[in-house]
Protein backbone atom coordinates (compact mmCIF):
# COMPACT_ATOMS: atom_id res chain seq x y z
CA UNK A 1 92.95 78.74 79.19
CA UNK A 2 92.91 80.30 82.75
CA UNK A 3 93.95 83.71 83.77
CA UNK A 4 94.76 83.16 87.67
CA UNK A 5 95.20 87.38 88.73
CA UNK A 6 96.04 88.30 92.53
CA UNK A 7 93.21 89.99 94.37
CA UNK A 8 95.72 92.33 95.46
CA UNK A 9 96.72 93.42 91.74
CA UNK A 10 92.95 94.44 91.15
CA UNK A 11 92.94 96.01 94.05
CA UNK A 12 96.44 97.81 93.46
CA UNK A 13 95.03 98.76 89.84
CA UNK A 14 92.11 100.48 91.04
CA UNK A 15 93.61 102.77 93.74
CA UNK A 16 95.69 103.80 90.83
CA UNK A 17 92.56 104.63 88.85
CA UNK A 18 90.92 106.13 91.28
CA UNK A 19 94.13 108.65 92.34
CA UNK A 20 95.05 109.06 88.55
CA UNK A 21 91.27 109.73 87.45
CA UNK A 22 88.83 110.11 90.12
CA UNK A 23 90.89 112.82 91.48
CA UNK A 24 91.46 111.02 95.15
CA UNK A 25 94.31 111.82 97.06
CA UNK A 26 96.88 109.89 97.75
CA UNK A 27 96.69 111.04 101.76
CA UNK A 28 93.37 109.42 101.70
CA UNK A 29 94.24 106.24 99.66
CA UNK A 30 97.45 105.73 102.69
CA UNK A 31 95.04 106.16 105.25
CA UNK A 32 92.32 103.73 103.80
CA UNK A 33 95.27 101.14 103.15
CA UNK A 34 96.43 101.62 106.97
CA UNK A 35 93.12 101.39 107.94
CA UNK A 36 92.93 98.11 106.46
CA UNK A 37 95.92 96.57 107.86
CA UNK A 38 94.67 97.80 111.52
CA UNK A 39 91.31 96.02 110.65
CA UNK A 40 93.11 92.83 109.71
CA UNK A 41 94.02 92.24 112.75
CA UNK A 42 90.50 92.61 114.19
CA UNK A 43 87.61 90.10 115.32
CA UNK A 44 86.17 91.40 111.67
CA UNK A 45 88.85 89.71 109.66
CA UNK A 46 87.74 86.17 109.04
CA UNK A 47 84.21 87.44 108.19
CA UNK A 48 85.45 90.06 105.30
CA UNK A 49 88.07 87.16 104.33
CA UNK A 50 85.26 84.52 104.02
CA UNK A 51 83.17 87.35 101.96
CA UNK A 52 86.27 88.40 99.65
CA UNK A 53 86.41 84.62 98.93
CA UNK A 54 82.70 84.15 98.32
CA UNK A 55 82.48 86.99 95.82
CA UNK A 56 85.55 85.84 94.13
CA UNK A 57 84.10 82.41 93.64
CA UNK A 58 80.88 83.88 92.48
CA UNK A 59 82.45 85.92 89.73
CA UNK A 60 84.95 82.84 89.05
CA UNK A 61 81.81 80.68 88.62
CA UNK A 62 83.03 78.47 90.79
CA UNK A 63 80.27 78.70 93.26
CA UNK A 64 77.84 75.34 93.39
């Protein structure tokens, strides 16, 4: 059986974590998320997208 789970929904859950737990603001969570979306839009992007993917294959063991 496979378990297919959005990137963004790990993602999502840990920022919660972190704020509920680690004690992280949630002015500094906003302003790493906008930071993001100004980044996306960069020459950087395909090269963190292309990583992301990588990593996720790796721990998917779909990697050959």
């Amino acid at each position: 059986m496979t378990i297919t789970l959005p990137l963004v929904v790990v993602l999502g859950a840990v920022v919660w974590l972190a704020i509920r737990f680690l004690g992280v603001r949630l002015w500094v969570a906003a302003a790493i998320a906008l930071f993001g979306f100004y980044l996306a839009h960069t020459w950087v992007a395909p090269a963190i997208d292309h990583t992301t993917r990588s990593g996720v294959e790796v721990v998917n063991g779909n990697r050959k």
